[in-house]
Protein backbone atom coordinates (compact mmCIF):
# COMPACT_ATOMS: atom_id res chain seq x y z
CA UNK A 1 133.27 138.30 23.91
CA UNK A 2 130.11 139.67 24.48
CA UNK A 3 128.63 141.90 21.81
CA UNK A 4 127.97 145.43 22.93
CA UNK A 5 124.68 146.72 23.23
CA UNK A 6 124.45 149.68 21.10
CA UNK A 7 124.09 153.02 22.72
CA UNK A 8 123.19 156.10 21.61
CA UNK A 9 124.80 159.00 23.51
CA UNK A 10 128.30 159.10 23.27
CA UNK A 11 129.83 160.72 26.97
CA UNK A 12 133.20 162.12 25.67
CA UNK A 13 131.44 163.98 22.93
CA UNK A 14 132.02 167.77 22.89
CA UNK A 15 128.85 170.34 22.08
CA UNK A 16 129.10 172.80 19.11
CA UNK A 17 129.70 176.06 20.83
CA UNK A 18 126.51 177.41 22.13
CA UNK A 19 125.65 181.04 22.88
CA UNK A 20 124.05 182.38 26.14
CA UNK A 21 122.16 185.45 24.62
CA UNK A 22 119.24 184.58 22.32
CA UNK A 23 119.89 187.39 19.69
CA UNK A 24 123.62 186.18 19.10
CA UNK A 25 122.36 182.68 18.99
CA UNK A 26 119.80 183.30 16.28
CA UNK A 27 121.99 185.92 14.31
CA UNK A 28 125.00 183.13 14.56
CA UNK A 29 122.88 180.77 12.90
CA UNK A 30 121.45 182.89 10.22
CA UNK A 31 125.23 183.48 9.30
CA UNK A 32 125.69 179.86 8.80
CA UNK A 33 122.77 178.72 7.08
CA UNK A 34 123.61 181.51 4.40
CA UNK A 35 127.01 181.13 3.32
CA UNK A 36 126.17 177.42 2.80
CA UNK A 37 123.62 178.29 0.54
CA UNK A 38 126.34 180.43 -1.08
CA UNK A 39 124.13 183.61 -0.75
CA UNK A 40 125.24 187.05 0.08
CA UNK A 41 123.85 189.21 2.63
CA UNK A 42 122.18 191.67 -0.20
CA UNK A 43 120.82 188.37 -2.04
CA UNK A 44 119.67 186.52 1.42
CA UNK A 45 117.77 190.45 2.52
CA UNK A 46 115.86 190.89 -1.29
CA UNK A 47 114.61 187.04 -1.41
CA UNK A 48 112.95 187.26 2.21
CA UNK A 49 112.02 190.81 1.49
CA UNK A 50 114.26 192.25 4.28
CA UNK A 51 116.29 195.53 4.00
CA UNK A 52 119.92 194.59 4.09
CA UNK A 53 120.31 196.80 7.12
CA UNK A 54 117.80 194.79 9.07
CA UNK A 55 119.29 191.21 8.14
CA UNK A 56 122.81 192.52 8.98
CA UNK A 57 121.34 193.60 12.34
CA UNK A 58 119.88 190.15 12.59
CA UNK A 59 123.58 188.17 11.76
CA UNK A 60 125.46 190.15 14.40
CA UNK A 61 122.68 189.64 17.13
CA UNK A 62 121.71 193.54 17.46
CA UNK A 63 118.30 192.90 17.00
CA UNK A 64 115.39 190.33 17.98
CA UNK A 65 113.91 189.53 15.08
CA UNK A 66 110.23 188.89 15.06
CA UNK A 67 108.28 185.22 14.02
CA UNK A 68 107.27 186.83 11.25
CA UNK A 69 110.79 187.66 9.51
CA UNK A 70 112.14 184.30 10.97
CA UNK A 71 109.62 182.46 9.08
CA UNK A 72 110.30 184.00 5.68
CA UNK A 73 114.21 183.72 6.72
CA UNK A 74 113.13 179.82 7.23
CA UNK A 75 111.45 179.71 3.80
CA UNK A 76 113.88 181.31 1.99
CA UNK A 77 116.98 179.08 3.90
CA UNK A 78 114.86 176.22 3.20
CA UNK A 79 115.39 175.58 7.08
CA UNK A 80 112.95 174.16 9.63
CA UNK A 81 112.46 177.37 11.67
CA UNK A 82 113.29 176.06 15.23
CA UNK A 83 116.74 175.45 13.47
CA UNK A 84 117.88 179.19 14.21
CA UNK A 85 117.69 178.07 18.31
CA UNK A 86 120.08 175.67 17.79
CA UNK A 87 122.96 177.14 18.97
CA UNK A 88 121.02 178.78 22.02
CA UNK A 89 122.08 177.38 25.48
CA UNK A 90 119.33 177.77 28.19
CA UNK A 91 120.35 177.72 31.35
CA UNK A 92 121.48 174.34 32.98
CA UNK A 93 120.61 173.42 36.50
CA UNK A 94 123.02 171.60 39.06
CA UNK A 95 123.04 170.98 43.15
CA UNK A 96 126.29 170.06 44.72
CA UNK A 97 125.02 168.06 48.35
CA UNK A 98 128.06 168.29 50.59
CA UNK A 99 128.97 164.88 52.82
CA UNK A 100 126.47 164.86 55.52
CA UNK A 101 124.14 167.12 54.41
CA UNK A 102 121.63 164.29 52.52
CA UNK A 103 118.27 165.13 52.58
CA UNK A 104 116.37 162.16 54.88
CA UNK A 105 112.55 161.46 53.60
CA UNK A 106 109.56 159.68 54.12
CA UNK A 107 109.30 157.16 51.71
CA UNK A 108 107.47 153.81 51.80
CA UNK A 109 110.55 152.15 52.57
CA UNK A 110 111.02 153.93 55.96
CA UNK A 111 108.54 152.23 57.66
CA UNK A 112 110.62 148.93 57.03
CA UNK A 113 113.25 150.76 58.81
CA UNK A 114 114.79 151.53 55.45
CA UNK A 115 116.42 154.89 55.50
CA UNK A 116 116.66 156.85 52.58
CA UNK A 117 118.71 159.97 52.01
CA UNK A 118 117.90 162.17 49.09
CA UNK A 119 121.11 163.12 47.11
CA UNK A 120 119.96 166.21 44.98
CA UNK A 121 116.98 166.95 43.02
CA UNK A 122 116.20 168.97 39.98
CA UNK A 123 112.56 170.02 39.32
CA UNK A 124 111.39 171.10 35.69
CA UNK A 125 113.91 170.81 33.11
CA UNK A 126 114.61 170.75 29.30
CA UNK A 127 115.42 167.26 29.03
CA UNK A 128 111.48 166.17 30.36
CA UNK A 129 112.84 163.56 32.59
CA UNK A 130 113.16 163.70 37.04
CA UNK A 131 115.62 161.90 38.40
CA UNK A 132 116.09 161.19 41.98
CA UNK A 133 118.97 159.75 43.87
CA UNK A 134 119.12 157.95 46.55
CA UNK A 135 121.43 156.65 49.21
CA UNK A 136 119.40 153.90 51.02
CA UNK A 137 121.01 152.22 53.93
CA UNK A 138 119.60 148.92 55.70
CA UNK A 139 120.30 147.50 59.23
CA UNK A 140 119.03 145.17 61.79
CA UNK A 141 116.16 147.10 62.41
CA UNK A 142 115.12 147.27 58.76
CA UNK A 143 112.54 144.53 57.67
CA UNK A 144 112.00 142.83 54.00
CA UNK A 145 110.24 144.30 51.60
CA UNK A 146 109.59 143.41 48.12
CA UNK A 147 106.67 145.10 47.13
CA UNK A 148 107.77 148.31 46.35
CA UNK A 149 105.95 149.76 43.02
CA UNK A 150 106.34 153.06 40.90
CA UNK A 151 106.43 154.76 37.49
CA UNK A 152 110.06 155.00 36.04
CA UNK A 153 113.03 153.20 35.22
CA UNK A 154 115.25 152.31 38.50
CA UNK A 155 118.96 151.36 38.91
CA UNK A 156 120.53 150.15 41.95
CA UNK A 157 124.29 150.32 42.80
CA UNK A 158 125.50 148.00 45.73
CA UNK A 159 128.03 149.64 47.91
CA UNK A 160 128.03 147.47 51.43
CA UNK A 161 126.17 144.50 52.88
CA UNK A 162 124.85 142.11 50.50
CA UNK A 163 121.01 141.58 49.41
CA UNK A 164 118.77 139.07 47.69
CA UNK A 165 116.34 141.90 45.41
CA UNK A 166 113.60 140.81 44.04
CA UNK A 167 111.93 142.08 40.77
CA UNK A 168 108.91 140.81 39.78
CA UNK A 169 109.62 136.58 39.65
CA UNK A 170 113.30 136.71 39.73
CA UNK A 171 115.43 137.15 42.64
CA UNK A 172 118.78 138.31 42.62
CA UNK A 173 122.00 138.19 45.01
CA UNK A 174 123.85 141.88 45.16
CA UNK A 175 127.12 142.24 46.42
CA UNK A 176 129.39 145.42 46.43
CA UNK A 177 130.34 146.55 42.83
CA UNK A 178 127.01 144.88 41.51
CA UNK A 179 124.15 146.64 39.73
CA UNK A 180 120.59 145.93 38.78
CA UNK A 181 118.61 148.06 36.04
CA UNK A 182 114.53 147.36 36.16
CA UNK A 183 111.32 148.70 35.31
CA UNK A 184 110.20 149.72 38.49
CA UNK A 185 106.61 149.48 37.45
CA UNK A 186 106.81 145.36 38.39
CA UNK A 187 107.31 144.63 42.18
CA UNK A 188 110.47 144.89 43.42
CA UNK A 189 112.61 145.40 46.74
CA UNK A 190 114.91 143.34 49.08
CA UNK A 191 113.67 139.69 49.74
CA UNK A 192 116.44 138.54 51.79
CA UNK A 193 118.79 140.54 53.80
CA UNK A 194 122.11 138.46 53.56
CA UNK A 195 124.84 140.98 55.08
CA UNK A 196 124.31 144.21 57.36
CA UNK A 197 124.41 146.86 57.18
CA UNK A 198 123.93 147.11 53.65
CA UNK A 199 123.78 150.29 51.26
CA UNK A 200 123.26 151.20 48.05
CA UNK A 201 122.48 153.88 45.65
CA UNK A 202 118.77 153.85 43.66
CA UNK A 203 118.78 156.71 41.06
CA UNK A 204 114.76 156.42 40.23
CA UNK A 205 114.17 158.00 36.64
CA UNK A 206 110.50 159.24 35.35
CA UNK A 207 108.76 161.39 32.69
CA UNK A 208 107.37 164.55 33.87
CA UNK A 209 104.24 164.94 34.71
């Protein structure tokens, strides 16, 4: 038995409960990161020189409280200061592209007669990575053509057809169900069209710029 690689998000896990309003968020954690210190609200307010009014205020996310008081809230908490964001949830982007209604582009690939159909795309975002998905389809009138070249990390998914894809020196046969992960920075792209027409998905991932 092959020993599993070892992975580092886990995709059944379930997220803390996260807040939508900053204040709440903040005031939330506050909360938190005092009664595990095992401080009251009077004793958290005199050590960061707050009134006790103000810091309750603060806990049940009535007020926005300023850098200033979250850095002596941080010093006194003994907390890095970005931990009071924590439990703030931005606002998450996603595009639902109905059957048929794939975005076709101009990519390098189209003037080997490879068409490509853009499946959704999400601009700037938290997580500092694009990704863009692909359906690319191949025919009879599409050509060879290994010398494709990018930034990123690129995995293909063969649906129909079958392909020989090269990347870099090594050559590979893909048939439905199979999948090939590559740096897409070496030369890569179909060498040998074996069965048409053939698809697949390419989901191209980058940092961004």
């Amino acid at each position: 038995m092959k020993p599993q690689p070892g992975l580092h998000q886990n995709p059944h896990r379930l997220r803390e409960r996260v807040e939508r309003n900053l204040e709440s968020a903040i005031g939330r954690e506050v909360r938190a990161q005092r009664r595990r210190k095992g401080m009251t609200v009077a004793e958290l307010a005199q050590a960061a020189g707050l009134s006790v009014g103000m810091l309750s205020k603060i806990e049940n996310g009535i007020t926005s409280p300023s850098l200033t008081t979250l850095h002596m809230l941080s010093q006194t908490l003994s907390a890095p200061l970005t931990s009071f964001f924590r439990l703030f949830e931005e606002r998450r982007e996603a595009q639902h592209v109905k059957a048929g209604e794939h975005l076709e582009i101009e990519r390098r690939g189209t003037r080997a007669g490879h068409q490509y159909h853009l499946l959704g795309h999400i601009g700037a975002n938290t997580s500092g990575v694009v990704v863009e998905p692909y359906l690319i389809t191949l025919t009879t009138e599409s050509d060879v053509f290994p010398t494709f070249q990018h930034e990123g990390t690129e995995l293909l998914y063969m649906l129909e057809g079958e392909v020989v894809y090269r990347h870099g020196d090594a050559l590979y046969h893909l048939r439905p169900g199979d999948s090939l992960l590559f740096d897409a920075d070496a030369r890569h792209g179909p060498e040998d069209l074996v069965k048409l027409p053939a698809r697949y998905l390419s989901v191209i991932s980058y940092p961004q710029s």
